[in-house]
N, C-alpha and C. Protein backbone atom coordinates (compact mmCIF):
# COMPACT_ATOMS: atom_id res chain seq x y z
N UNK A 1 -52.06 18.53 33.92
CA UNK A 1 -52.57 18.66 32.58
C UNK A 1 -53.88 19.43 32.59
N UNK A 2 -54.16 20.58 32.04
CA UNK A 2 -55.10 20.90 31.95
C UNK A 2 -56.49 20.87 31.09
N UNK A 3 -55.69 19.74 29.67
CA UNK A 3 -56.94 19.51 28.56
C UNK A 3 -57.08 18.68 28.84
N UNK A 4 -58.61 18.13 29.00
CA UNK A 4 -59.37 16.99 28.92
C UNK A 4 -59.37 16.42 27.69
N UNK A 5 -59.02 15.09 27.40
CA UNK A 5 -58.46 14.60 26.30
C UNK A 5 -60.02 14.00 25.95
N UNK A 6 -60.72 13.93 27.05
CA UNK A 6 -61.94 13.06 26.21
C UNK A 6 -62.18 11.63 26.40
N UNK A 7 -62.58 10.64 24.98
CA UNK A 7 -62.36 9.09 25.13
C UNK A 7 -60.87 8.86 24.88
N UNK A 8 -59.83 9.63 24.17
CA UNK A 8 -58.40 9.25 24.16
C UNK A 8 -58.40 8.77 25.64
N UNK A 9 -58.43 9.06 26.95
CA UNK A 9 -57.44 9.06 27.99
C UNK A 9 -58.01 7.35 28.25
N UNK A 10 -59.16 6.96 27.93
CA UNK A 10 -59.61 5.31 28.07
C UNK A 10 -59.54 4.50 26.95
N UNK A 11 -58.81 4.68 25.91
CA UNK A 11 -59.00 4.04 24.61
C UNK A 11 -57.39 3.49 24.79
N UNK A 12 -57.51 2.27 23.90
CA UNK A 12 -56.29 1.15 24.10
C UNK A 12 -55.53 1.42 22.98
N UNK A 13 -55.71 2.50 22.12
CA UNK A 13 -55.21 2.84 20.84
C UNK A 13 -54.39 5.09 21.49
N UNK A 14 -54.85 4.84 22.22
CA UNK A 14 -53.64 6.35 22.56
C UNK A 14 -52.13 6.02 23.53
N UNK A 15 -51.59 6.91 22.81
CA UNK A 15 -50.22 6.91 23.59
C UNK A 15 -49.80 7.87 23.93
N UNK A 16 -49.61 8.51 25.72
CA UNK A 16 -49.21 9.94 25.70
C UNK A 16 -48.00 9.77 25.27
N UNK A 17 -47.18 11.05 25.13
CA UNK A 17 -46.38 11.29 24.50
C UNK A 17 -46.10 12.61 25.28
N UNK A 18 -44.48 12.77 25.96
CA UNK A 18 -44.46 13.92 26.44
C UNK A 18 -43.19 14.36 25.98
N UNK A 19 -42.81 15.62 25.56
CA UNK A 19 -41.99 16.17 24.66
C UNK A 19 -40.75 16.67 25.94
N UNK A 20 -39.59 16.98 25.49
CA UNK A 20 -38.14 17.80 25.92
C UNK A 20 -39.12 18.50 26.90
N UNK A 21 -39.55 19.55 26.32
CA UNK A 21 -40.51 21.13 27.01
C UNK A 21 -41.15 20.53 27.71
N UNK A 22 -41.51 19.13 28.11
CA UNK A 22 -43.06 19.44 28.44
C UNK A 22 -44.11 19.35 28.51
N UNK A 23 -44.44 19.48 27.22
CA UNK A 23 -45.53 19.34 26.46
C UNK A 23 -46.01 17.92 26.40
N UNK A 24 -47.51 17.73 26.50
CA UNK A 24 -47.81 16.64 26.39
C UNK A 24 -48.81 16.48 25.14
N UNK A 25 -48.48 15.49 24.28
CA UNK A 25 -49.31 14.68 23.39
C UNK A 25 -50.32 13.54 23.43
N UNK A 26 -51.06 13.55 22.93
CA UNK A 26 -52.16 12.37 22.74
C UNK A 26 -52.19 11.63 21.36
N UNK A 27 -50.98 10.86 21.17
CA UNK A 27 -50.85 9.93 19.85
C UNK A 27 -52.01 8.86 19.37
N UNK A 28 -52.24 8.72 18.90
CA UNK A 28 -53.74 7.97 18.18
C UNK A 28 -52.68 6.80 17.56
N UNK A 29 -52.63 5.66 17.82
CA UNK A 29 -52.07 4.25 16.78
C UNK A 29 -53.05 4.05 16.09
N UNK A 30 -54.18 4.48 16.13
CA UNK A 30 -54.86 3.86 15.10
C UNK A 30 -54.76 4.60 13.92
N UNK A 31 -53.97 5.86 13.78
CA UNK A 31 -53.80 6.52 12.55
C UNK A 31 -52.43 5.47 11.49
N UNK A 32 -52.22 4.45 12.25
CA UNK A 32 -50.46 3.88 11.86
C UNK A 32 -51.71 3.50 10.52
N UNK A 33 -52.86 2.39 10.89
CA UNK A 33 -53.38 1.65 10.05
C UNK A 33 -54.82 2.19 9.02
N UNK A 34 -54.78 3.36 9.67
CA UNK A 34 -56.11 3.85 9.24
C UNK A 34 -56.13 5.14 9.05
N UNK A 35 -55.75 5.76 7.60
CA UNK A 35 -55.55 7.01 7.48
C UNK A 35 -56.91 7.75 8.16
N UNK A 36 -57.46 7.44 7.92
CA UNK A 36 -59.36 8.24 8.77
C UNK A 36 -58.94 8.95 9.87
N UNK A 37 -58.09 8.43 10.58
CA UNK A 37 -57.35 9.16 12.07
C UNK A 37 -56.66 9.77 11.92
N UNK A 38 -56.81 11.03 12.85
CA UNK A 38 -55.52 12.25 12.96
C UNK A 38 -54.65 11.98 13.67
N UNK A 39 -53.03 11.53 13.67
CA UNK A 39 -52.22 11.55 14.52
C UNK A 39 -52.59 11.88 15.89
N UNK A 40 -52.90 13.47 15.97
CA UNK A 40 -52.77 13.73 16.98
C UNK A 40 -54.05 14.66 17.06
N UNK A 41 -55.14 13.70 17.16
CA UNK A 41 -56.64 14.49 17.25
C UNK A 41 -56.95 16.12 18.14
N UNK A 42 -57.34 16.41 17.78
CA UNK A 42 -57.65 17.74 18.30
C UNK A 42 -58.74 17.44 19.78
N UNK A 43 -58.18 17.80 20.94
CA UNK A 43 -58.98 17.77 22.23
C UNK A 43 -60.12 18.66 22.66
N UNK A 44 -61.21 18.28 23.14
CA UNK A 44 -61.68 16.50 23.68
C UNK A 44 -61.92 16.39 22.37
N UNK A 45 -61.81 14.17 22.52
CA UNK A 45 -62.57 13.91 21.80
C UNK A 45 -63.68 13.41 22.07
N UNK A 46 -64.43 13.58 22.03
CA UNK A 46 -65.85 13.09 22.36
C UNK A 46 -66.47 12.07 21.43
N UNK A 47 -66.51 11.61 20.23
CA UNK A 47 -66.55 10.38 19.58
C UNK A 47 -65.67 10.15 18.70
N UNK A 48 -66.07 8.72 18.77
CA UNK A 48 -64.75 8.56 17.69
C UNK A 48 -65.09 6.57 17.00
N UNK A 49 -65.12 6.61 15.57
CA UNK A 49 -65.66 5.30 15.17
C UNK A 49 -64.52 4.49 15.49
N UNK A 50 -63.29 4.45 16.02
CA UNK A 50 -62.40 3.78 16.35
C UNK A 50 -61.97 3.49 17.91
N UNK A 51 -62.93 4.42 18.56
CA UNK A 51 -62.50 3.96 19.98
C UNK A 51 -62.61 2.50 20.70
N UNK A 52 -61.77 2.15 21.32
CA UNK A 52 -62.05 1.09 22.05
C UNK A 52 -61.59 1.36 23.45
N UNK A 53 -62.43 0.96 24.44
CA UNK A 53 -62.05 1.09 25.86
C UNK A 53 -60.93 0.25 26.53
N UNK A 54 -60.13 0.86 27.15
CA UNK A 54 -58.97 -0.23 28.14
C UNK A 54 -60.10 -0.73 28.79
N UNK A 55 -59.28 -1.99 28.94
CA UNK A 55 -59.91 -2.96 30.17
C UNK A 55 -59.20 -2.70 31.93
């Protein structure tokens, strides 16, 4: 993978997501409950009022 996803890759609210092609995604769940979030945020993210860290 070559994009640095940012706080997505430690947050308990992303889900990769890798396509037919390939392609890999960075799904945000917190957009299910909280329109404020982009599906699929634009990389890095570097803050974010919804992050939470995996344990």
């Amino acid at each position: 993978m070559n994009t640095n996803p940012g706080l997505c890759e430690t947050c308990v609210f992303c889900r990769l997501i890798r396509s037919d092609r390939g392609s890999v995604f960075y799904l945000c769940e917190k957009s299910f409950s909280d329109a404020k979030f982009p599906k699929y945020p634009r990389l890095p993210v570097l803050e974010c009022a919804g992050y939470v860290k995996k344990s």
